[in-house]
C-alpha atoms as a PDB file:
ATOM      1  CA  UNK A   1      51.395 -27.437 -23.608  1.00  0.00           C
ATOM      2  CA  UNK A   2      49.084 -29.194 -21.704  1.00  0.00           C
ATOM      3  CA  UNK A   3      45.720 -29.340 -23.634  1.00  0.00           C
ATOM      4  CA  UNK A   4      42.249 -30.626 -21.787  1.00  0.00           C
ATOM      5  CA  UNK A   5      38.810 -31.537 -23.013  1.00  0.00           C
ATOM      6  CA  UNK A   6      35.982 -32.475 -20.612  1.00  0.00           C
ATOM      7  CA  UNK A   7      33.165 -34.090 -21.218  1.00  0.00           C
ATOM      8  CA  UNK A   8      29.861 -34.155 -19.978  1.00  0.00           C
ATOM      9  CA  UNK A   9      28.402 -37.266 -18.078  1.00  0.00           C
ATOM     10  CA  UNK A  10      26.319 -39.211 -20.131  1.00  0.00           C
ATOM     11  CA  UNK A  11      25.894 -42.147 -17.842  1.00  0.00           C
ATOM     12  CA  UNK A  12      25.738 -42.103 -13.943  1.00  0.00           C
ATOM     13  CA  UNK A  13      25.275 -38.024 -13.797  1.00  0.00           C
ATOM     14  CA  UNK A  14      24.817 -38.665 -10.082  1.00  0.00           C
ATOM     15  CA  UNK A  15      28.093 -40.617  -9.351  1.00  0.00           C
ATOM     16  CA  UNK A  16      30.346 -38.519 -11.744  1.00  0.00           C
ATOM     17  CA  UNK A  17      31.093 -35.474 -12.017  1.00  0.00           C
ATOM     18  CA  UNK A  18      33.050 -35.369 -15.438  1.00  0.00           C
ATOM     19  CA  UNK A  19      35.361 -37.482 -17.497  1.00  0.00           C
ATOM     20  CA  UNK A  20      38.895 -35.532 -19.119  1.00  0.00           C
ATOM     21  CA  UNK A  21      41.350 -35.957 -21.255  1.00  0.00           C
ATOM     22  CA  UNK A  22      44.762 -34.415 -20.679  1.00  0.00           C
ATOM     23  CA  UNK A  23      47.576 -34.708 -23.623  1.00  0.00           C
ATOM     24  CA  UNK A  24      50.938 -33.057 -23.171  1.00  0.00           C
ATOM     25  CA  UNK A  25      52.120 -31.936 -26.943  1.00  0.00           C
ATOM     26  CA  UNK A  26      55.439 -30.312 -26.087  1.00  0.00           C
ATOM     27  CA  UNK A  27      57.411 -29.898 -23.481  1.00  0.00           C
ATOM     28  CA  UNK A  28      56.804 -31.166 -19.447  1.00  0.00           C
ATOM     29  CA  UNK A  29      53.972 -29.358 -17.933  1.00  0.00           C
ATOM     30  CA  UNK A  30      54.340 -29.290 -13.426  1.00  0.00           C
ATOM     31  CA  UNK A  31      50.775 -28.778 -11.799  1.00  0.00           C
ATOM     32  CA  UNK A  32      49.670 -28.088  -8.353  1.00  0.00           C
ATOM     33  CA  UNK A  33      46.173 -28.964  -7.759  1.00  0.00           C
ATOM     34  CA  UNK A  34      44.497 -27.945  -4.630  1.00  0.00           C
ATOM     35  CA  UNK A  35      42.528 -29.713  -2.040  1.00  0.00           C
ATOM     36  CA  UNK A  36      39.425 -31.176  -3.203  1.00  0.00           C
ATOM     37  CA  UNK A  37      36.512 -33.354  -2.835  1.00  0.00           C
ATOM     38  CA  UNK A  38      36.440 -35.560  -5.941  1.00  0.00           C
ATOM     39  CA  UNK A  39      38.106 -39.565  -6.785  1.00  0.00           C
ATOM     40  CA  UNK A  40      39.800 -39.695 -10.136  1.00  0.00           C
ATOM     41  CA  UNK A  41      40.265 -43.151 -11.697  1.00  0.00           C
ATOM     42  CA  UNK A  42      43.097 -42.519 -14.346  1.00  0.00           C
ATOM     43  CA  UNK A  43      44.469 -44.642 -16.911  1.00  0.00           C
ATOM     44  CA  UNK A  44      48.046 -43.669 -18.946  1.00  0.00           C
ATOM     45  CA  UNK A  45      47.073 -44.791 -22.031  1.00  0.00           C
ATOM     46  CA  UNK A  46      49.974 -45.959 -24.792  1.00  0.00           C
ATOM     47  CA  UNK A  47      52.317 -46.786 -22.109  1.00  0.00           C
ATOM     48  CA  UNK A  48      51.810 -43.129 -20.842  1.00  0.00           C
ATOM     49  CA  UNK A  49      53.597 -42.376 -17.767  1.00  0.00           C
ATOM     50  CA  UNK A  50      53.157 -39.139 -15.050  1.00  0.00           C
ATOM     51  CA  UNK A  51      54.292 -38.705 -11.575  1.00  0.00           C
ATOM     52  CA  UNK A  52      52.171 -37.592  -8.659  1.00  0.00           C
ATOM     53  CA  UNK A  53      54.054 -35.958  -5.809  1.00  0.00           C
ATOM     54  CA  UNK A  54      57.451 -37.471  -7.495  1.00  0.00           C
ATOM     55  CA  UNK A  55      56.080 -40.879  -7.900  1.00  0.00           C
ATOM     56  CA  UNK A  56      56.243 -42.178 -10.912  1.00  0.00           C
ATOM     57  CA  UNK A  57      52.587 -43.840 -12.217  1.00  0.00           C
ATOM     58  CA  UNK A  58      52.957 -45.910 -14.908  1.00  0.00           C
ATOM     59  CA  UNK A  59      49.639 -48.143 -14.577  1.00  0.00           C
ATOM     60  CA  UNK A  60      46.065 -47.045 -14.005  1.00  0.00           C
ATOM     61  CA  UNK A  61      45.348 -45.622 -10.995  1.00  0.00           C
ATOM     62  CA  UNK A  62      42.253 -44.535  -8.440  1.00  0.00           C
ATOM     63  CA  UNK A  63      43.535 -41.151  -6.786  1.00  0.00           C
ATOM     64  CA  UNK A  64      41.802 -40.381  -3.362  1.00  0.00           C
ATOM     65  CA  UNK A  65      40.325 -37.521  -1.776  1.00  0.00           C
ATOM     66  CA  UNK A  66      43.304 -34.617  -1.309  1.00  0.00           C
ATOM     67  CA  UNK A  67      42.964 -32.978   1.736  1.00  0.00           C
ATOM     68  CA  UNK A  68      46.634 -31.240   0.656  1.00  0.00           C
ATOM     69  CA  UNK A  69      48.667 -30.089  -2.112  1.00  0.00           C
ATOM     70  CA  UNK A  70      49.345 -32.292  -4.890  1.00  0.00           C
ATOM     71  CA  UNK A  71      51.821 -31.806  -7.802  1.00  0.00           C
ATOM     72  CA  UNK A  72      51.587 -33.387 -10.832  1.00  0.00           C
ATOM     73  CA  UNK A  73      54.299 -33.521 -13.462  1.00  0.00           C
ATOM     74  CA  UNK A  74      53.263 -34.447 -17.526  1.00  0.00           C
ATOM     75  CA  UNK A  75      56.108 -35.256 -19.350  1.00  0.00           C
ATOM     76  CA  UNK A  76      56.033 -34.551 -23.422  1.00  0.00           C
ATOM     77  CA  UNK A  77      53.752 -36.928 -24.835  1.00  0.00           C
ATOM     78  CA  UNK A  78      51.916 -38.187 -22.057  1.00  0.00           C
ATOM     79  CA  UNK A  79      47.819 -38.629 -22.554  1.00  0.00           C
ATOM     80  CA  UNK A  80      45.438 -39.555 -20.009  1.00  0.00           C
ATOM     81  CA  UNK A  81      42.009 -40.020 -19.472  1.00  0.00           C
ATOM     82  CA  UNK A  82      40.202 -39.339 -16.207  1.00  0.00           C
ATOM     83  CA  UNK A  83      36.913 -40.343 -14.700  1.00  0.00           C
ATOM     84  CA  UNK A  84      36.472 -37.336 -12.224  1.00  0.00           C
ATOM     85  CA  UNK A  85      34.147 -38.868  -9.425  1.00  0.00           C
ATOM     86  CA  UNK A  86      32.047 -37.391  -6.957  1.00  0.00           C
ATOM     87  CA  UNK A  87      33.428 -38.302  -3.382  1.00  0.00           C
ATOM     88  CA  UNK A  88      30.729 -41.174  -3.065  1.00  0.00           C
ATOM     89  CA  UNK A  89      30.919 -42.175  -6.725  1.00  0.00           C
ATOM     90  CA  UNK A  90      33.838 -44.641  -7.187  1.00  0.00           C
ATOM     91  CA  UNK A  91      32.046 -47.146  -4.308  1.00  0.00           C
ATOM     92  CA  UNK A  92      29.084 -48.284  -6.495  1.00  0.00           C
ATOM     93  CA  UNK A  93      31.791 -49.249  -9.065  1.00  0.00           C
ATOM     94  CA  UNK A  94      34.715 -50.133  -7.005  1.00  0.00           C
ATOM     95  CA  UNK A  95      34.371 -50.679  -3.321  1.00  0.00           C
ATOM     96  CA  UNK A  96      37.687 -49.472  -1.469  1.00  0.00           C
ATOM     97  CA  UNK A  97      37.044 -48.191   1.957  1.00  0.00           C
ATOM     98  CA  UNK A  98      37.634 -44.243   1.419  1.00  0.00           C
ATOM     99  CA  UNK A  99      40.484 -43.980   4.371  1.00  0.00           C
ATOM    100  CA  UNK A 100      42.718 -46.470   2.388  1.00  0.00           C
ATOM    101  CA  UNK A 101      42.579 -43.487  -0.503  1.00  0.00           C
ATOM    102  CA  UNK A 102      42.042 -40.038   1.269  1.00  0.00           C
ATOM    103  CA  UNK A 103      45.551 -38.125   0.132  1.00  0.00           C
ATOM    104  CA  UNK A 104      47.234 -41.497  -1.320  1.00  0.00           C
ATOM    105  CA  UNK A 105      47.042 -43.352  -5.355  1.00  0.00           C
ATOM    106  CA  UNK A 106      46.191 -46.525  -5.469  1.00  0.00           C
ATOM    107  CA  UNK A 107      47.487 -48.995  -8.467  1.00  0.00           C
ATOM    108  CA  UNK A 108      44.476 -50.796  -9.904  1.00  0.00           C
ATOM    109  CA  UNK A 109      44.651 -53.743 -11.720  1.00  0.00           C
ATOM    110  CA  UNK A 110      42.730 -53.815 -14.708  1.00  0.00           C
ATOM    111  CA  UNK A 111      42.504 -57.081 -16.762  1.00  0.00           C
ATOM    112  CA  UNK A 112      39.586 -57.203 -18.441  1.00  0.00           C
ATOM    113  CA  UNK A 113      40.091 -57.014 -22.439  1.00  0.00           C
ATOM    114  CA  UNK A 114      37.725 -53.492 -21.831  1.00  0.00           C
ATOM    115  CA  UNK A 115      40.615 -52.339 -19.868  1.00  0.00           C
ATOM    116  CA  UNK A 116      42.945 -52.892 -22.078  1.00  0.00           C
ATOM    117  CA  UNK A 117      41.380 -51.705 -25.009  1.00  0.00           C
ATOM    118  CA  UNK A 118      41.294 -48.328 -23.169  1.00  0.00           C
ATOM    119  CA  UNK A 119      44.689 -48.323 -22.321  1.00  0.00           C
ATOM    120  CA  UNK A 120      46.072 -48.998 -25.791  1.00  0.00           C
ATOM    121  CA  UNK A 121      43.636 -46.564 -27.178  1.00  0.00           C
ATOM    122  CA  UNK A 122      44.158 -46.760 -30.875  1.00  0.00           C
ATOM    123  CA  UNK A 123      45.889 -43.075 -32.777  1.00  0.00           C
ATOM    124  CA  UNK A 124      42.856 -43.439 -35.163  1.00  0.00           C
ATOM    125  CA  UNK A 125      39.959 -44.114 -32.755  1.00  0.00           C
ATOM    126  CA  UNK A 126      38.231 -40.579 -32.144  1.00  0.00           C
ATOM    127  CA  UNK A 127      38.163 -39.249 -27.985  1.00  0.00           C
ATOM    128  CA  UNK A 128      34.423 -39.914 -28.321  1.00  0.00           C
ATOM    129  CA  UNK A 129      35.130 -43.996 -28.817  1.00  0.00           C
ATOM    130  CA  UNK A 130      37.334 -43.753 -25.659  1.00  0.00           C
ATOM    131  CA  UNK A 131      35.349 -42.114 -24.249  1.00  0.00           C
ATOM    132  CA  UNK A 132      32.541 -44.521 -24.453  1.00  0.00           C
ATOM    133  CA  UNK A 133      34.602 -47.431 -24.015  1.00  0.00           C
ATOM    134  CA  UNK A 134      35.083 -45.962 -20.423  1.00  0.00           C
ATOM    135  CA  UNK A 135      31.503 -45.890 -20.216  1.00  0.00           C
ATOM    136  CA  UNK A 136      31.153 -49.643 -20.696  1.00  0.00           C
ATOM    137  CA  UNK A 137      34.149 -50.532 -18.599  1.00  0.00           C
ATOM    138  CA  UNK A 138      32.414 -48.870 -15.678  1.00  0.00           C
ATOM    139  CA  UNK A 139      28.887 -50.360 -16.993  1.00  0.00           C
ATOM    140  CA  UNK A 140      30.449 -53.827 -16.413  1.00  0.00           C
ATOM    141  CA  UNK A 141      31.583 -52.812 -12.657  1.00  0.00           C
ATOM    142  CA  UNK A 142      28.437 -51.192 -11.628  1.00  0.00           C
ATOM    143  CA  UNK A 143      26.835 -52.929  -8.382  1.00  0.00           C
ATOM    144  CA  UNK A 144      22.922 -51.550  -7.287  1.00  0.00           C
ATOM    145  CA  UNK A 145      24.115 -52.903  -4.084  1.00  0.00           C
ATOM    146  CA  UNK A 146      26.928 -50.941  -3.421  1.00  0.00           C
ATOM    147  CA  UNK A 147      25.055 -47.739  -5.271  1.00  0.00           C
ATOM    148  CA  UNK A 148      21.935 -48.291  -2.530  1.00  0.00           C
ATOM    149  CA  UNK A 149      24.811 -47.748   0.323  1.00  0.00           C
ATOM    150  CA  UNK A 150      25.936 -44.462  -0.990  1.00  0.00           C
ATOM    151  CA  UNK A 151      22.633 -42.505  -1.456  1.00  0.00           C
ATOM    152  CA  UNK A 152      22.553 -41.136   2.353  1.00  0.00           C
ATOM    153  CA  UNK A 153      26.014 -39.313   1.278  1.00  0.00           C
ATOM    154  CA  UNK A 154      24.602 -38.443  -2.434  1.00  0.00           C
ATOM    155  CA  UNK A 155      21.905 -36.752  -0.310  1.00  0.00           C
ATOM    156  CA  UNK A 156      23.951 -34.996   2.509  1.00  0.00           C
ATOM    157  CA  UNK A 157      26.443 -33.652  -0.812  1.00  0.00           C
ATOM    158  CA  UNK A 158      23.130 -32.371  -2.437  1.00  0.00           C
ATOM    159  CA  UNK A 159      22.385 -30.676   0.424  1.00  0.00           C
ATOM    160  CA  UNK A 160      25.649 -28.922   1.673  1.00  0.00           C
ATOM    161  CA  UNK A 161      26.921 -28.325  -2.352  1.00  0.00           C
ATOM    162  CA  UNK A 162      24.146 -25.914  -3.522  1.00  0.00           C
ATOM    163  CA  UNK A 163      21.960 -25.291  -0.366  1.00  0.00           C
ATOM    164  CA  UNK A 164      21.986 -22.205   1.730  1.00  0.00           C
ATOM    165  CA  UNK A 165      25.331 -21.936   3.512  1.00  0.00           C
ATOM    166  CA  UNK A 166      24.308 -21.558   6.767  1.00  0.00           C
ATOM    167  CA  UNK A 167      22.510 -24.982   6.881  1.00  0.00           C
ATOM    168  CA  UNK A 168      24.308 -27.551   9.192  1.00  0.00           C
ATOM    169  CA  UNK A 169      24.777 -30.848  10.080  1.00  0.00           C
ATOM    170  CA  UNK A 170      23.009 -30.704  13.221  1.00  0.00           C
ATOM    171  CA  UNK A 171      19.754 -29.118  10.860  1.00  0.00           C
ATOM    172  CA  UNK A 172      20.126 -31.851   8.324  1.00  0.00           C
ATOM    173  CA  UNK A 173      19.854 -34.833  10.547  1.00  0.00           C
ATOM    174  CA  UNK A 174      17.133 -33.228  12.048  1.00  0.00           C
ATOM    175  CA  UNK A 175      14.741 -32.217   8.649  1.00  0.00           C
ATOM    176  CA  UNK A 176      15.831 -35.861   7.253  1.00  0.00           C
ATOM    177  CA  UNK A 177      16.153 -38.021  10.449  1.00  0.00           C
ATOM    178  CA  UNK A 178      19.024 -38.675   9.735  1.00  0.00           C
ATOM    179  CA  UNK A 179      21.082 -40.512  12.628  1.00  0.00           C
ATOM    180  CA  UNK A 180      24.063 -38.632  12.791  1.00  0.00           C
ATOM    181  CA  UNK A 181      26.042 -41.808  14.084  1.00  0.00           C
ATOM    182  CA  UNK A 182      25.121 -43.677  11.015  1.00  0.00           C
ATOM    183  CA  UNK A 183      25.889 -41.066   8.694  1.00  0.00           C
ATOM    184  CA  UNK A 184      29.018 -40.616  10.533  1.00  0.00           C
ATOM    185  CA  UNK A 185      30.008 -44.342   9.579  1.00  0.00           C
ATOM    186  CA  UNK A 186      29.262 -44.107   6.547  1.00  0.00           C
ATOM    187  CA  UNK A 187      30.988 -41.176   5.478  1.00  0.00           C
ATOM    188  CA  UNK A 188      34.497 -42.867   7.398  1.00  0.00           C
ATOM    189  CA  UNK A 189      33.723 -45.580   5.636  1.00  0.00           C
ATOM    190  CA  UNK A 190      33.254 -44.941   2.100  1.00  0.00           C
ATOM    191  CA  UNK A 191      34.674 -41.225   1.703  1.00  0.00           C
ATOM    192  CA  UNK A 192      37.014 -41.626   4.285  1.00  0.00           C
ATOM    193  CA  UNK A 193      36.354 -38.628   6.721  1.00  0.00           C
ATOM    194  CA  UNK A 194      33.479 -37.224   8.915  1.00  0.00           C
ATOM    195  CA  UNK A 195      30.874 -35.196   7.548  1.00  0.00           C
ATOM    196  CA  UNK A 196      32.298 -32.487   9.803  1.00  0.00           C
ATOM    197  CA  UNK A 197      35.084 -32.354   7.634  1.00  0.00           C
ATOM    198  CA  UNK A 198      33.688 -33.022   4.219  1.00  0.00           C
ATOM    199  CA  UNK A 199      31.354 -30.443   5.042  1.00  0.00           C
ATOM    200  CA  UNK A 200      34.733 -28.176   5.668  1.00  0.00           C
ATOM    201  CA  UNK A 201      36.369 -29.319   2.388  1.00  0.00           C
ATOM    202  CA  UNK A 202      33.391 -27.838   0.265  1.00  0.00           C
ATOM    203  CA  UNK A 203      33.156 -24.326   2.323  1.00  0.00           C
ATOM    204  CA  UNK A 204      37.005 -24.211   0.981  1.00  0.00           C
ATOM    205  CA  UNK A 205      36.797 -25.080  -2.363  1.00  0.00           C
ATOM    206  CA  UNK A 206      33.493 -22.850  -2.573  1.00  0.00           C
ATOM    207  CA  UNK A 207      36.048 -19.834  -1.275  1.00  0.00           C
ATOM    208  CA  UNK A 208      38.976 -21.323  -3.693  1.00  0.00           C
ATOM    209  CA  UNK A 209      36.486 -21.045  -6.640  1.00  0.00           C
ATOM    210  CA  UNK A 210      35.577 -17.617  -5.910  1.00  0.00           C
ATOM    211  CA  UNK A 211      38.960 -16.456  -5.419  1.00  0.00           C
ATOM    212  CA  UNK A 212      39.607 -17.540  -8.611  1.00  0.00           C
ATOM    213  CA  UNK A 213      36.572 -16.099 -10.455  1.00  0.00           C
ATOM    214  CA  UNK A 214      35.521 -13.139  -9.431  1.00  0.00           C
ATOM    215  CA  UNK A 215      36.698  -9.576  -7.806  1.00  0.00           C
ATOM    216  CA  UNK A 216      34.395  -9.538  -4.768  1.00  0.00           C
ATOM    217  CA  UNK A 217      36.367  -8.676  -1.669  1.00  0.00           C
ATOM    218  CA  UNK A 218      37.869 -11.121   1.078  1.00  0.00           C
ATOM    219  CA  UNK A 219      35.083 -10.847   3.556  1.00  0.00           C
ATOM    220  CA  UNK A 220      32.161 -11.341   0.593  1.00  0.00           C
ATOM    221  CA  UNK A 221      34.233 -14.586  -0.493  1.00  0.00           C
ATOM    222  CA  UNK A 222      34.510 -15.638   3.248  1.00  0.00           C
ATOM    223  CA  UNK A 223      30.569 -14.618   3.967  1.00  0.00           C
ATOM    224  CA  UNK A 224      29.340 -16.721   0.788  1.00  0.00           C
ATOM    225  CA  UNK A 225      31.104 -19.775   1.535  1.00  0.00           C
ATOM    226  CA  UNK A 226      29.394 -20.287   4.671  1.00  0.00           C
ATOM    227  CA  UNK A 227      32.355 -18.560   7.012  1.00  0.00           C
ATOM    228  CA  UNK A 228      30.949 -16.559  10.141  1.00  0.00           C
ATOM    229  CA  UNK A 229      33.590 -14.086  10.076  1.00  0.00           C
ATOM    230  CA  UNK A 230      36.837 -13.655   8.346  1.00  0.00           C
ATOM    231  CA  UNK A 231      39.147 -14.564  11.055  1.00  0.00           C
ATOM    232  CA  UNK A 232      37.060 -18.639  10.837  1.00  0.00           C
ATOM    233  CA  UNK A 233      37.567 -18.219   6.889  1.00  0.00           C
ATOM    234  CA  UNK A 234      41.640 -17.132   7.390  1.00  0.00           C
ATOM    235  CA  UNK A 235      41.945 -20.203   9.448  1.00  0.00           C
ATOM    236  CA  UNK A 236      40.103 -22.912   7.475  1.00  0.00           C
ATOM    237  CA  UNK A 237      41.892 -21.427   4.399  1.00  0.00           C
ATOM    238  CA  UNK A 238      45.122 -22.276   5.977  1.00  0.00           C
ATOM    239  CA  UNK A 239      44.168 -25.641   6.995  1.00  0.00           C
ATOM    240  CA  UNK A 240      44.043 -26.558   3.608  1.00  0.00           C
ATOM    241  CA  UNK A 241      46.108 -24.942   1.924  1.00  0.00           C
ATOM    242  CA  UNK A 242      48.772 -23.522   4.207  1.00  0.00           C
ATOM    243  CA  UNK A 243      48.567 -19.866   3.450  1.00  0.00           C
ATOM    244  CA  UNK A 244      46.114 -17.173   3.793  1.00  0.00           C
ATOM    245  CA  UNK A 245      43.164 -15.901   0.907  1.00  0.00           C
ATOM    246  CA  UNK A 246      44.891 -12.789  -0.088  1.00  0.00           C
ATOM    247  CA  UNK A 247      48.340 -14.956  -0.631  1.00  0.00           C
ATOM    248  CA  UNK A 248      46.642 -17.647  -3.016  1.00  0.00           C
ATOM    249  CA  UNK A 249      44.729 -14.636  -4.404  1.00  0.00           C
ATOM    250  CA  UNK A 250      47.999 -12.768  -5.201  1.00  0.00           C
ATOM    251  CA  UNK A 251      49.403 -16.094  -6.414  1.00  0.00           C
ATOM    252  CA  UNK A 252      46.453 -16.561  -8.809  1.00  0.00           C
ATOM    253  CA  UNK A 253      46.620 -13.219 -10.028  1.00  0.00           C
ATOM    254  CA  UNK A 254      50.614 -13.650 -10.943  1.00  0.00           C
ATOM    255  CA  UNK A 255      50.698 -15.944 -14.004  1.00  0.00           C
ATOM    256  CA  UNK A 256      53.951 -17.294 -13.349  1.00  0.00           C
ATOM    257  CA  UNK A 257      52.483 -18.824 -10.119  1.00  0.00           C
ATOM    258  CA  UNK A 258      49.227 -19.251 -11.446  1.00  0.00           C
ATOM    259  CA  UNK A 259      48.127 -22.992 -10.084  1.00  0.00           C
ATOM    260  CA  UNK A 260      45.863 -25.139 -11.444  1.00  0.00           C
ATOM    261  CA  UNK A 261      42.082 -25.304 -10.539  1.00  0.00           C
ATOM    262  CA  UNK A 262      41.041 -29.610 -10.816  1.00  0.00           C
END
């Protein structure tokens, strides 16, 4: 059984979303996670090993944006702990263009004695010591430079994450002057993809979320995302995820087949 805790951000609320901790106590637990729009930096801690689309991790790791299906398989006895980042947040701390990590894991060296206090996390130390000790690993990396070049995206995600759905690109650059060039570069740069499809990737997980959650009806779920009509929401659906609403929604409600929400 896969058991995990989340905790709430203490430090850099804007840059990060959560932090987790996933322990496998019996027997191995296969996950598919969804599309999404958040960077995880993971470390296997106790010489901890998982495997991520059948590659086998073994050594902390940043995982990119998903834009796809992604399986993860937890053998017995593996424990993790995750820093779940907004799409912006890793660059203030680590500053890998976002292309290089959109759908891929990348290994990341860690050799600071922080590190690798976190990764042989001592039995007797409570989660809450870890989980500060990840908190002062990331204190160390933090760069107001790098955070300054990231606040046009923290902005744009503001707006498009709990604003009206029908607001657009076009009427953001326009009530921020914002140059849409620039924010284009930007977002290639350090998410990895246009704001065209960021924007995308949010309408999807909004209608994922729902899907999951609550009994309204295809065409409500479509509507409240930010779809125009259901035929748009059918076809951005499958972009993603490569089968319709109603399928996942049937799959969801079978708990055999029952993926995972991350």
């Amino acid at each position: 059984m896969l058991n995990i805790e989340t905790y709430k951000t203490e430090r850099f609320p804007d840059l990060i979303e959560r932090i987790w901790i996933a322990e496998n106590t019996e027997k191995e637990v296969e996950l598919m996670i969804p599309p999404n729009q958040y960077v995880n930096l993971i470390f296997a801690l106790n010489n901890s090993t998982y495997k991520r689309d059948n590659v086998l991790i073994e050594v902390p790791q940043i995982e990119g944006i998903p834009i796809k299906n992604t399986v993860l398989i937890y053998p017995a006895g593996t424990k993790i702990i995750g820093v779940r980042f907004f799409a912006f947040g890793l660059f203030p701390f680590i500053q890998i263009q976002g292309k290089k990590l959109i759908n891929n894991s990348l290994h990341y060296p860690l050799e600071t004695k922080i590190a690798k206090d976190i990764l042989h996390h001592s039995v007797g130390d409570s989660e809450t010591v870890l989980v500060q000790k990840v908190y002062e690993f990331l204190s160390d990396l933090f760069c107001d430079e790098s955070y300054d070049k990231v606040l046009q995206i923290m902005d744009f995600y503001k707006q498009f994450r709990w604003n009206d759905e029908t607001y657009s690109i076009e009427d953001y650059c326009k009530k921020t002057s914002t140059n849409y060039t620039t924010l284009n570069r930007n977002f290639t740069r350090i998410v990895g993809i246009t704001p065209k499809k960021f924007e995308r990737l949010i309408k999807f997980r909004k209608s994922l979320c729902s899907l999951i959650d609550n009994k309204e009806n295809l065409t409500s779920i479509g509507v409240n995302s930010g779809y125009f009509d259901q035929a748009h929401f059918i076809r951005e659906f499958k972009m993603f995820l490569n089968q319709t609403p109603s399928d996942y929604q049937t799959l969801v409600n079978n708990p055999r087949g029952k993926p995972t929400r991350h």
